[in-house]
Protein backbone atom coordinates (compact mmCIF):
# COMPACT_ATOMS: atom_id res chain seq x y z
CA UNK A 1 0.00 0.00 0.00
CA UNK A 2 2.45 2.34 0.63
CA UNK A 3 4.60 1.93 -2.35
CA UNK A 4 1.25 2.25 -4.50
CA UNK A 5 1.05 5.72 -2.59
CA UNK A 6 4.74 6.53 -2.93
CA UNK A 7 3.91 5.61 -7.02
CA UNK A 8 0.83 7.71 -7.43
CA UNK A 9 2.17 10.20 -5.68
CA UNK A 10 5.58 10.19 -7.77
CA UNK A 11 3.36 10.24 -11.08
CA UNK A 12 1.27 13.23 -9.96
CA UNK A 13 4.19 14.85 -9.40
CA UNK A 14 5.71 14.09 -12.87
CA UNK A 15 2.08 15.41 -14.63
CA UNK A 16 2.88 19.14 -13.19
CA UNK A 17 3.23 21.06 -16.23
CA UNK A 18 2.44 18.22 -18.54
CA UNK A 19 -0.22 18.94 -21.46
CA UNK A 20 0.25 16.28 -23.40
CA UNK A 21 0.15 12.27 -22.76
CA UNK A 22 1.04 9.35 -24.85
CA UNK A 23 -0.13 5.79 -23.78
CA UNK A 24 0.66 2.62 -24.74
CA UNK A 25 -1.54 -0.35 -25.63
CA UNK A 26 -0.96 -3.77 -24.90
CA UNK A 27 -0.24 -4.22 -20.68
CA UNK A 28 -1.15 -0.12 -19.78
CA UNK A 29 -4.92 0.00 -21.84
CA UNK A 30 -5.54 -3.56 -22.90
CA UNK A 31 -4.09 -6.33 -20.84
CA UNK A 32 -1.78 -9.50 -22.57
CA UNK A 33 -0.03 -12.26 -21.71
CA UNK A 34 3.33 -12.73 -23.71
CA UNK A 35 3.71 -16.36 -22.08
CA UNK A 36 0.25 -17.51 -23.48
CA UNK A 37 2.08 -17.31 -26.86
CA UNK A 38 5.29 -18.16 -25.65
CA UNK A 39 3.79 -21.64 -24.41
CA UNK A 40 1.43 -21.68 -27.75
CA UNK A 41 4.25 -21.60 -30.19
CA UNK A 42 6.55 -24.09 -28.09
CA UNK A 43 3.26 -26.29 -28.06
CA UNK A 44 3.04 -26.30 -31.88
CA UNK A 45 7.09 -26.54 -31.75
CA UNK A 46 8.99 -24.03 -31.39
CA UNK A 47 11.48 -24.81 -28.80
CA UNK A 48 12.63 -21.34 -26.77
CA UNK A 49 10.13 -19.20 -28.90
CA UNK A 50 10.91 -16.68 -25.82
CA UNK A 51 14.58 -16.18 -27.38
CA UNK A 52 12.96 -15.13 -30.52
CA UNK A 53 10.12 -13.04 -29.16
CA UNK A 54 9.21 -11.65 -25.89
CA UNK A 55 8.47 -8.44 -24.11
CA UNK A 56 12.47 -7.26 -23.73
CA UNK A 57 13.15 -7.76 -27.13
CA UNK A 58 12.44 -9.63 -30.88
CA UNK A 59 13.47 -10.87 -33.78
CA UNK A 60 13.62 -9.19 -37.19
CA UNK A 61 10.75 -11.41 -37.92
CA UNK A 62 8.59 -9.35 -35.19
CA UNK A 63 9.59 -6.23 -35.89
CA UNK A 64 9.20 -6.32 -39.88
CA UNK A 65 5.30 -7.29 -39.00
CA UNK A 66 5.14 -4.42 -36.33
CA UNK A 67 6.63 -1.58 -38.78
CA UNK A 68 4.54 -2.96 -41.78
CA UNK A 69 7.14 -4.31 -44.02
CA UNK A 70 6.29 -7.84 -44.47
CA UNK A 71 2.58 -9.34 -45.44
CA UNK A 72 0.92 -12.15 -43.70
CA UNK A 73 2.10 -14.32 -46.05
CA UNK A 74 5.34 -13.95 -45.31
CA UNK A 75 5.33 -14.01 -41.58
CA UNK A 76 3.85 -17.30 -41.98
CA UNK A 77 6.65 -18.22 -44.00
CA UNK A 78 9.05 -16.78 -41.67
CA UNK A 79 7.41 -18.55 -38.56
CA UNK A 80 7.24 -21.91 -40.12
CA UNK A 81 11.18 -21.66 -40.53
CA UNK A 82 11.35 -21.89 -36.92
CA UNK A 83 8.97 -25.39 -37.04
CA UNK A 84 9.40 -29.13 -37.68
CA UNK A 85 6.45 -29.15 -39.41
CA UNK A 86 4.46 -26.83 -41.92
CA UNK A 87 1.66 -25.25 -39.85
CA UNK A 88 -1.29 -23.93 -41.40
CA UNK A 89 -2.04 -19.77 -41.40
CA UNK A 90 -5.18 -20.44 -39.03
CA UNK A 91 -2.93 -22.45 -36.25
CA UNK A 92 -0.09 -19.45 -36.87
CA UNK A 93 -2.44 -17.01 -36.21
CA UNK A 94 -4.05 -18.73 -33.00
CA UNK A 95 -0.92 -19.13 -31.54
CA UNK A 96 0.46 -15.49 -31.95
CA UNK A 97 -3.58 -13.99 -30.88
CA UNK A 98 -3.15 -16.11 -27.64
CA UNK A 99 -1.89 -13.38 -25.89
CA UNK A 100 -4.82 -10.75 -26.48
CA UNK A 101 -7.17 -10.60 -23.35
CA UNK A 102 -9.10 -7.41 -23.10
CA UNK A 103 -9.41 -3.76 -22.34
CA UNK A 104 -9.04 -3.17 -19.02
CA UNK A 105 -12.67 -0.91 -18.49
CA UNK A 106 -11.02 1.30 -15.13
CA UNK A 107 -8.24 2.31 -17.71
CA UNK A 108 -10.52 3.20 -20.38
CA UNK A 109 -12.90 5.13 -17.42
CA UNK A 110 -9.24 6.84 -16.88
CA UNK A 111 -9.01 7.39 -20.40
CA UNK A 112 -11.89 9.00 -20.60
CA UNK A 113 -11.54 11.47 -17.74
CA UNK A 114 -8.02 12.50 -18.81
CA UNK A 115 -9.45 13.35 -22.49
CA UNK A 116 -11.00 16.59 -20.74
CA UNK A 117 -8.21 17.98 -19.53
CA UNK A 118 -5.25 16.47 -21.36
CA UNK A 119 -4.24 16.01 -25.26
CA UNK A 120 -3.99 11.98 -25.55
CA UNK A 121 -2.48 9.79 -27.56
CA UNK A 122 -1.76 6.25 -28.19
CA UNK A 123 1.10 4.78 -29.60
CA UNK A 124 1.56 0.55 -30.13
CA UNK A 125 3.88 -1.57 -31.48
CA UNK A 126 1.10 -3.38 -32.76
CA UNK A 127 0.53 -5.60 -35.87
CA UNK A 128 -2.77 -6.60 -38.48
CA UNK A 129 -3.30 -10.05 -36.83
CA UNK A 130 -3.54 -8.17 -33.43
CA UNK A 131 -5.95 -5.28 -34.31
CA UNK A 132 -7.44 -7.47 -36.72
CA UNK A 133 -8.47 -10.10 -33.91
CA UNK A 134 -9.02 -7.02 -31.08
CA UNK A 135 -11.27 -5.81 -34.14
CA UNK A 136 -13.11 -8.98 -34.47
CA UNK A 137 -13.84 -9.88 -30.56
CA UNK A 138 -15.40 -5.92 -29.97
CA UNK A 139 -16.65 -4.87 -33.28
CA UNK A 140 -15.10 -2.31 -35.83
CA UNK A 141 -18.12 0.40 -33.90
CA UNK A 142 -16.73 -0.27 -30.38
CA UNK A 143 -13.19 0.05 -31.91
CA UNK A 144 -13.46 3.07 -33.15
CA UNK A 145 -15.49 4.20 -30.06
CA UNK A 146 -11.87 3.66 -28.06
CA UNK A 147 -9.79 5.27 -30.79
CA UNK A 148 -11.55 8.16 -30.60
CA UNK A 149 -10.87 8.66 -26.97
CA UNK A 150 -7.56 9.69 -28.53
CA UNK A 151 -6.55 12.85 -30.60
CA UNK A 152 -4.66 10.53 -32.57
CA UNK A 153 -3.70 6.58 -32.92
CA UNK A 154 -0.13 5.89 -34.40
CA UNK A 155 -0.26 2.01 -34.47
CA UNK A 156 3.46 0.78 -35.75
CA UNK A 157 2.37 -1.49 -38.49
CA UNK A 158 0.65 1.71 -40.18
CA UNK A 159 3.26 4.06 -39.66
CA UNK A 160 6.41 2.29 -40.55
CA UNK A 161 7.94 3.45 -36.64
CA UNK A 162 8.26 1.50 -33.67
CA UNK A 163 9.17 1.52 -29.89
CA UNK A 164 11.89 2.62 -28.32
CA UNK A 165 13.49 3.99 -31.72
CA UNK A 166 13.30 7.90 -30.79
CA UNK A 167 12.03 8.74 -34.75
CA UNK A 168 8.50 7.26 -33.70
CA UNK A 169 8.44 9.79 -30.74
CA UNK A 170 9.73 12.74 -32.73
CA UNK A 171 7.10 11.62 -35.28
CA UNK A 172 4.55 12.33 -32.97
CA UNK A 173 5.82 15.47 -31.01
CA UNK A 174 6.34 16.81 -35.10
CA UNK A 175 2.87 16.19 -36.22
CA UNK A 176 1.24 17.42 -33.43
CA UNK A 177 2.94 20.61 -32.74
CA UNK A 178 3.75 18.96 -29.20
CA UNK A 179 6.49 20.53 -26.64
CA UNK A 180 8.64 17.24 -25.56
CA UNK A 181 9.28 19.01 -22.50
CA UNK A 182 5.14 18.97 -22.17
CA UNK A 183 4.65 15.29 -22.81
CA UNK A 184 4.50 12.15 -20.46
CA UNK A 185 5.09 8.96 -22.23
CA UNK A 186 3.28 6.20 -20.36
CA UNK A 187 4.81 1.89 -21.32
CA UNK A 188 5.03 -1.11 -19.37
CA UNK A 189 8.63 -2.30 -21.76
CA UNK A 190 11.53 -0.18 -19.95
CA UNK A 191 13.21 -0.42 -23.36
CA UNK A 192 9.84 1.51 -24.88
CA UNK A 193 10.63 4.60 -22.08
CA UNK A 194 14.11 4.66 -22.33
CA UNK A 195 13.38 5.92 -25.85
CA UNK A 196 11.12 8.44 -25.06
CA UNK A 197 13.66 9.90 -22.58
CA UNK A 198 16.36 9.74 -25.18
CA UNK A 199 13.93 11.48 -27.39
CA UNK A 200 13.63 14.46 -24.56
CA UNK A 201 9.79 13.24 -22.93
CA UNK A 202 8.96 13.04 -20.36
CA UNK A 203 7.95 8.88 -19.02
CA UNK A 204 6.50 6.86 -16.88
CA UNK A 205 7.69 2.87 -16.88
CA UNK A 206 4.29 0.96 -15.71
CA UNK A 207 4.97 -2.32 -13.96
CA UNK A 208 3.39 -5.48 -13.67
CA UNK A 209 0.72 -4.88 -10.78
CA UNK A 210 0.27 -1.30 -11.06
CA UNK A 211 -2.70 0.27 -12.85
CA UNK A 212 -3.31 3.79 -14.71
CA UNK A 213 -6.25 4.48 -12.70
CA UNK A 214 -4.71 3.57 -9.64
CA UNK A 215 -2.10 6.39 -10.18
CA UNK A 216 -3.47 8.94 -12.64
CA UNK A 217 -5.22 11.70 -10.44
C-alpha cells in the first residue's frame, strides 16, 4: 500500500506542467499475456520461442510485422522456418492472438476522464493479426469508439515506426505541434521509455501490478 502511494504520488508529481500524454496499448490499456504465446508456439514446436520473441526484445521477424514491411504471407513463411512441421495460417495465427485478453474498463474510465483535460495519444507496437483479432472480438463500432478517446492513434504497423526507436516519438511530437518538455510517455517495456527519454519526454515505466487508474489523479 504504501509503495502504491509513494507511485501515485511520484506520477502526480511528474504530470505538473504536462499537457500532453502518450499511452501505450498492450499491458497499460488492454491487458496481454506474452507467455500464453510463448507456451502456444513451443506447443506447436517451437522450442525457446521466448529467445525469438518476448516483451524485452524480438526478432527481425517481429519487428518487420510491427513496422509494416512484411505481409501475412510472409510471416507465416518466416514462422514456419522456426517449425518441424508446416503449420497452417489459421494455427499461426491462434498461436500469436493467444496473448490478447481485453481492455481493461477502469483504464478506459481513466481514459476517458483524462481526455477533458489532457491532449492523448496512443502509440503501439502493434501488428494486423492483433488489431485485426481485437477488431473482431469488440466490433469495428466499439473500436473506433476507443480510438476516438484519442486525438490521434499511431499504431506501428501503419506508420512504418516502432518503440523505443526515438524517430517514432519525434514523429509524434512533429505532427502534433507537441512541446517534448510537455509530454508524459506512459509503457510497461523499460526499453519503450528509455526511448522516449532519449527522445527528450517526459515517461512513466508501468509495472506489472500497477494500474493507470490507480495512479493517474
Amino acid at each position: 500500500y504504501a509503495l502504491s502511494v509513494y507511485l501515485a504520488t511520484k506520477l502526480r508529481d511528474m504530470l505538473k506542467g504536462i499537457k500532453n500524454i502518450i499511452f501505450d496499448l498492450g499491458g497499460v490499456i488492454y491487458a496481454i499475456n506474452y507467455q500464453s504465446t510463448i507456451q502456444a508456439f513451443e506447443s506447436l514446436g517451437i522450442n525457446d520461442f521466448e529467445s525469438i520473441y518476448a516483451k524485452a526484445g524480438q526478432s527481425d521477424l517481429f519487428d518487420n510485422l510491427e513496422t509494416g514491411k512484411i505481409t501475412k504471407a510472409e510471416f507465416f513463411e518466416g514462422v514456419n522456418k522456426f517449425l518441424p512441421n508446416t503449420l497452417s495460417p489459421t494455427k499461426i495465427t491462434e498461436a500469436w492472438n493467444a496473448m490478447l485478453i481485453g481492455f481493461m474498463s477502469d483504464a478506459l474510465k481513466k481514459l476517458e476522464e483524462l481526455s477533458n483535460t489532457h491532449r492523448i495519444f496512443l502509440l503501439s507496437n502493434t501488428n494486423i493479426f492483433h488489431i485485426e483479432e481485437i477488431k473482431k472480438r469488440i466490433g469495428e463500432g466499439d473500436f473506433n469508439e476507443f480510438c476516438s478517446l484519442f486525438e490521434k492513434v499511431y499504431l506501428s504497423h501503419e506508420i512504418g515506426l516502432r518503440k523505443p526507436h526515438t524517430q517514432v516519438f519525434a514523429h509524434i511530437v512533429d505532427e502534433q505541434g507537441l512541446e517534448a518538455s510537455e509530454t508524459l510517455f506512459i509503457d510497461d517495456s523499460p526499453q519503450h521509455v528509455a526511448g522516449a527519454l532519449k527522445a527528450g519526454l517526459n515517461a512513466f515505466h508501468l509495472k506489472d501490478g500497477e494500474k493507470i487508474s490507480q495512479l493517474l489523479p
